[in-house]
Protein backbone atom coordinates (compact mmCIF):
# COMPACT_ATOMS: atom_id res chain seq x y z
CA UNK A 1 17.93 -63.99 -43.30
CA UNK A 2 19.08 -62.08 -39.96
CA UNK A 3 16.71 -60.30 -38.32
CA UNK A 4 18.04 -57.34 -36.42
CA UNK A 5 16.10 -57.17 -32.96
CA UNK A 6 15.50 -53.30 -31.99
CA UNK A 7 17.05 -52.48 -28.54
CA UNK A 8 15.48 -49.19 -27.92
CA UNK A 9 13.03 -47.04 -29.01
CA UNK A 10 12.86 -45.39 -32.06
CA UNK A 11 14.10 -41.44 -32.51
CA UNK A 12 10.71 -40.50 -33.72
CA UNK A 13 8.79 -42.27 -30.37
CA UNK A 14 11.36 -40.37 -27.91
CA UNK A 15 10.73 -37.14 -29.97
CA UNK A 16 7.08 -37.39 -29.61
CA UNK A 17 6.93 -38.66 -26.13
CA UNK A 18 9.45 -35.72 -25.13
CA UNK A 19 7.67 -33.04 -26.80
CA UNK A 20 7.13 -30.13 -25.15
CA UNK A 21 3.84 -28.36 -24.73
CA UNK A 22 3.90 -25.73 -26.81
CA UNK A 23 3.91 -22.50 -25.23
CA UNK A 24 1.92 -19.15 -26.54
CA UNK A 25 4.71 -18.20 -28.69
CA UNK A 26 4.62 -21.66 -30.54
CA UNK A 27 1.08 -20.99 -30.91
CA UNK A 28 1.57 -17.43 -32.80
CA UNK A 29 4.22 -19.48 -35.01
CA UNK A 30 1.79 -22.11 -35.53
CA UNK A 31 -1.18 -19.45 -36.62
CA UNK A 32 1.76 -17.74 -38.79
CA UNK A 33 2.41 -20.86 -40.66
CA UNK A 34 -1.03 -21.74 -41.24
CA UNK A 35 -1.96 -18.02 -42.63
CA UNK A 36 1.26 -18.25 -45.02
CA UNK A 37 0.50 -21.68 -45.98
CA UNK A 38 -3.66 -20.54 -47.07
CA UNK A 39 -2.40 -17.79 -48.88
CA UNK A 40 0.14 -19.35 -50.86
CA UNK A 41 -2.16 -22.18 -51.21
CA UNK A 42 -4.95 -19.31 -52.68
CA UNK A 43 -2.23 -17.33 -54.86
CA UNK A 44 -1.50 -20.48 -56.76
CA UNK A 45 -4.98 -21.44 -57.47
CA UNK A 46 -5.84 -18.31 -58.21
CA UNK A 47 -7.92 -17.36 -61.26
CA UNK A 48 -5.48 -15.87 -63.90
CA UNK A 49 -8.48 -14.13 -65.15
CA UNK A 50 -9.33 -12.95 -61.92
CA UNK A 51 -6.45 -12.48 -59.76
CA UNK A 52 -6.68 -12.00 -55.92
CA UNK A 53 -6.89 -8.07 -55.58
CA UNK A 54 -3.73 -6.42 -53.94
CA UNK A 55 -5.91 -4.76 -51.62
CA UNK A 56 -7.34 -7.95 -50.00
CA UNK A 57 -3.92 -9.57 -49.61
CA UNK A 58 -2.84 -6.62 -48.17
CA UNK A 59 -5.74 -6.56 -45.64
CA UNK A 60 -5.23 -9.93 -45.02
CA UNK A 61 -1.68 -9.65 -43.90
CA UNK A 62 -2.08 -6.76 -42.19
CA UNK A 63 -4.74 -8.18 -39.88
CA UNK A 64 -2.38 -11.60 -39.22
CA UNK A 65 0.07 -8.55 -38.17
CA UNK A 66 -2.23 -7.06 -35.91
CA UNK A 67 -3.14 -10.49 -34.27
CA UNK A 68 0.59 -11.47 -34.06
CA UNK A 69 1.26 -8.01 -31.92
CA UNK A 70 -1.69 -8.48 -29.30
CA UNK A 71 -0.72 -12.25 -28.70
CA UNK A 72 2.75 -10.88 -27.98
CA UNK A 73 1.71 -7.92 -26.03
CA UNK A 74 -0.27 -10.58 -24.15
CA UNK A 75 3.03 -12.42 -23.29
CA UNK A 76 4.55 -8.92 -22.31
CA UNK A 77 2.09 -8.13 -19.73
CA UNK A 78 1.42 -11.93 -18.00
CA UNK A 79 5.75 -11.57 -17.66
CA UNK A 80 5.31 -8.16 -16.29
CA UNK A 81 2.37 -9.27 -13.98
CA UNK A 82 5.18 -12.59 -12.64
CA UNK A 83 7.77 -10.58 -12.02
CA UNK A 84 4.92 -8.06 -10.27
CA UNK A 85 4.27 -10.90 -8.15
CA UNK A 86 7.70 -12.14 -7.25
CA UNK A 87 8.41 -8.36 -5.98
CA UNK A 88 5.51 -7.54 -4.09
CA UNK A 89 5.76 -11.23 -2.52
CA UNK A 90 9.77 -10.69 -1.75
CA UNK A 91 8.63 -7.34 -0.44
CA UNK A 92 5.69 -8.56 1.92
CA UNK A 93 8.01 -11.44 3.18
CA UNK A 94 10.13 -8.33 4.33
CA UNK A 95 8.27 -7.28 6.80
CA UNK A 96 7.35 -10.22 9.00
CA UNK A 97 8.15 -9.38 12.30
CA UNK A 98 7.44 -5.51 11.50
CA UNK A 99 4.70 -3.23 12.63
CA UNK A 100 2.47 -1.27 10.70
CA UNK A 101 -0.41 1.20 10.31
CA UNK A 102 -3.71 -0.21 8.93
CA UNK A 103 -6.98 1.66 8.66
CA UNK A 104 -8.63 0.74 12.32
CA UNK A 105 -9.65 2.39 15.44
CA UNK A 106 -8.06 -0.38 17.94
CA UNK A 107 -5.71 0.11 20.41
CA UNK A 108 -3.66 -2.44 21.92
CA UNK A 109 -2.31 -1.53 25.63
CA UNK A 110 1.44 -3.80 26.84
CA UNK A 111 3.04 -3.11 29.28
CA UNK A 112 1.34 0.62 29.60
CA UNK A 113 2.20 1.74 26.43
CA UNK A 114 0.41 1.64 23.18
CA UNK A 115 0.82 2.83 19.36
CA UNK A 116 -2.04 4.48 16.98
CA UNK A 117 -1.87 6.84 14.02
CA UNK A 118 -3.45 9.57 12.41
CA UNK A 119 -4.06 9.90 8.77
CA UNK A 120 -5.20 13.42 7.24
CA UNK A 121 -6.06 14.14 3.81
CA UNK A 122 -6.35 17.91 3.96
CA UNK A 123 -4.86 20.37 6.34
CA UNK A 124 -6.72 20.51 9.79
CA UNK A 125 -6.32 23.65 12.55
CA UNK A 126 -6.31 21.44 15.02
CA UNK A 127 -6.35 17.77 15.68
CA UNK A 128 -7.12 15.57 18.71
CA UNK A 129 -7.55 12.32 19.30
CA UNK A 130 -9.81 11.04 22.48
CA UNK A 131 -9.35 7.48 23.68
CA UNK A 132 -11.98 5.50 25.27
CA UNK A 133 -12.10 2.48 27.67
CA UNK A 134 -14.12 -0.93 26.54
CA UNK A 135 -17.44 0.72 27.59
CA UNK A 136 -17.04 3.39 25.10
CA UNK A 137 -16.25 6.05 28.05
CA UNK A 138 -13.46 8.74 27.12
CA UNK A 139 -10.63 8.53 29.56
CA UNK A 140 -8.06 10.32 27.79
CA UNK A 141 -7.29 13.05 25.21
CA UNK A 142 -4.33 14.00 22.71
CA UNK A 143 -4.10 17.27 21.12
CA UNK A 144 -2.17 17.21 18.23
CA UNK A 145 -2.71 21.08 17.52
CA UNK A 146 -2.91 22.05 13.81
CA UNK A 147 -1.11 19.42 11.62
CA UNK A 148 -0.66 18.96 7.10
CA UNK A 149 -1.78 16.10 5.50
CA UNK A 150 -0.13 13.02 5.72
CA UNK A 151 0.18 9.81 8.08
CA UNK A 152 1.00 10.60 11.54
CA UNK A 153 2.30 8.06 13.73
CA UNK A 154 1.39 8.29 17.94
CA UNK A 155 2.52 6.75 21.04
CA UNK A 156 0.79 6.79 24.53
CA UNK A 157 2.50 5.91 27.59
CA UNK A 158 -0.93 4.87 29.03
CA UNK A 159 -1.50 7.93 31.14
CA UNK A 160 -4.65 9.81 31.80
CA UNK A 161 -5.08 13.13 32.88
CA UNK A 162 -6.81 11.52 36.10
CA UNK A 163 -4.54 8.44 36.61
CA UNK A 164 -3.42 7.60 40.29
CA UNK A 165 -0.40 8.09 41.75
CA UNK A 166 1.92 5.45 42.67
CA UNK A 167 3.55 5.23 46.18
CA UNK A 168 6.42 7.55 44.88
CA UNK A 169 4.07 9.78 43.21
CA UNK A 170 4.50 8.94 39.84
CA UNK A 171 1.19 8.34 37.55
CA UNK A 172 -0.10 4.64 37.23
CA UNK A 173 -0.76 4.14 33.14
CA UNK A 174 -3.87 2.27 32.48
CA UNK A 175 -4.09 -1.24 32.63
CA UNK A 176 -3.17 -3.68 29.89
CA UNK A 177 -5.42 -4.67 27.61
CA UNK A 178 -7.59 -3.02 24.76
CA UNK A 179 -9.31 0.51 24.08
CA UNK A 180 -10.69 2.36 21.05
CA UNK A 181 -9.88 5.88 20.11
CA UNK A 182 -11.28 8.72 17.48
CA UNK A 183 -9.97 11.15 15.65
CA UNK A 184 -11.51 15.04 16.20
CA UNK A 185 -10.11 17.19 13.18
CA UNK A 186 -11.01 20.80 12.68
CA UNK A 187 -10.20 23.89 10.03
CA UNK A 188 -11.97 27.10 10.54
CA UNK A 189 -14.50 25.50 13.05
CA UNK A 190 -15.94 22.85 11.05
CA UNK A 191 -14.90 18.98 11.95
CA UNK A 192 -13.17 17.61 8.73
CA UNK A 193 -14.78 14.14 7.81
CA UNK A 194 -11.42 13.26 6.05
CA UNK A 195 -9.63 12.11 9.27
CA UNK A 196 -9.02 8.68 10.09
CA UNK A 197 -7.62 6.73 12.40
CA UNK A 198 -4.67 3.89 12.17
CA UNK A 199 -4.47 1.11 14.68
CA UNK A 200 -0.70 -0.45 14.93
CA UNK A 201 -0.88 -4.10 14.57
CA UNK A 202 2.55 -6.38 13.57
CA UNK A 203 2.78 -8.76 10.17
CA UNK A 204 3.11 -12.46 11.75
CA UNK A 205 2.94 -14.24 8.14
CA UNK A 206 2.49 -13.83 4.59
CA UNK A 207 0.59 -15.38 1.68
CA UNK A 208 1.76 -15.62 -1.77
CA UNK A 209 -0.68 -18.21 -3.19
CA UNK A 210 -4.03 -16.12 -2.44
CA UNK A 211 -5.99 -15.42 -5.72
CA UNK A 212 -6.20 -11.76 -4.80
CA UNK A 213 -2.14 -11.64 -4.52
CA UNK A 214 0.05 -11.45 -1.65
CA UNK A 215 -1.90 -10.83 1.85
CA UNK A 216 -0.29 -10.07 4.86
CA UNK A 217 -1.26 -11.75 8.03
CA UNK A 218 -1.89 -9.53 11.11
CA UNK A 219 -3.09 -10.52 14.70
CA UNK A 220 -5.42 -7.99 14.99
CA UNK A 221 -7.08 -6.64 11.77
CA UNK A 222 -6.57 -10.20 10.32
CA UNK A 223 -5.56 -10.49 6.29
CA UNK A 224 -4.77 -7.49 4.29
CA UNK A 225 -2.87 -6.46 1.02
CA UNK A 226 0.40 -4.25 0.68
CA UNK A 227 -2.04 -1.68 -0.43
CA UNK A 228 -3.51 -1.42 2.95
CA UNK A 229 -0.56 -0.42 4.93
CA UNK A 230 -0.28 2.89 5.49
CA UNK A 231 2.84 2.91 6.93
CA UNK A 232 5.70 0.39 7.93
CA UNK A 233 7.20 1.33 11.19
């Protein structure tokens, strides 16, 4: 008698080595077939003198139902929270290179000029901000006047009201380097406590793999969400 050497594997090995993990859908399908299958299983069994009651097999289906919808509703949302992610990170990934307004009192000085904002939440008579050196003294002030809620972005060319003059009389900006400011907000004579300030700072780099979502990477105030910035400028 021949005997017929096999040359490969056989169709059920590749189909069992190549199966695919099932996924959460498979897993609904799978808790389908099983319900289906125990209920058939009971309805032929059944005692003809005592039937299953209508009511229970209605129940019963009705709560496989209910299970079914949350387990897709669960596959809705973890799609919704993906593509979430892919956004926010294409988003964030937008703005290296960009500068932005974080919550902050810090103010960076180049080249005699530096950036700052202002955010209100309620409407304020008047509004100033006062600037002080490393040692906490107060070396300049900007009066805003009255301003409406909202995020106000500042510049200061890095003059004081006392700065020197320069040999063709034009005012010398402070030097380079870092300062502080505050924010003084008023309505009807009382200082609003609903003013803060917004130090500039630039994104340098973003992370997408951080368990809290996509942080952006500034020099200054360090790592921070999307949420944080107050304004891209």
């Amino acid at each position: 008698m021949a005997i017929t050497a096999t040359t490969g594997p056989s169709s059920d090995l590749l189909a069992a080595v190549n199966a695919k993990p099932k996924g959460s859908a498979d897993a609904v399908q799978d808790a389908t077939d099983k319900f289906m299958t125990l209920l058939v299983t009971q309805l032929k069994n059944q005692d003809p003198l005592n039937p299953l009651d209508n009511a229970q097999i209605t129940s019963q289906l009705a709560q496989l139902s209910t299970v079914t919808g949350v387990n897709k509703l669960n596959d809705t949302l973890e799609s919704l929270k993906d593509s979430y992610r892919s956004s926010e990170a294409l988003a964030a990934t937008n703005l290296i290179g960009r500068g932005v307004l974080v919550d902050g009192s810090g103010l960076k000085v180049v080249e005699g000029q530096g950036v700052m904002g202002v955010e209100l939440a309620t409407p304020a008579d008047n509004v100033k901000v006062v600037i002080t050196d490393a040692a906490g003294k107060e070396i300049h002030t900007i009066d805003l006047g009255a301003q409406q809620p909202g995020i106000i972005p500042l510049g200061w060319d890095g003059i004081t009201a006392d700065a020197k003059l320069d040999a063709d009389g034009k005012p010398i900006p402070v030097a380079d380097g870092s300062y502080r400011f505050r924010v003084v907000a008023t309505r009807g004579g009382q200082e609003l406590t609903d003013a803060n300030p917004l130090q500039f700072d630039s994104v340098v780099s973003v992370t997408t793999n951080s368990k809290d979502g996509v942080k952006l990477n500034l020099p200054a105030k360090g790592m921070v969400t999307m949420a944080d910035v107050k304004q891209v400028l």
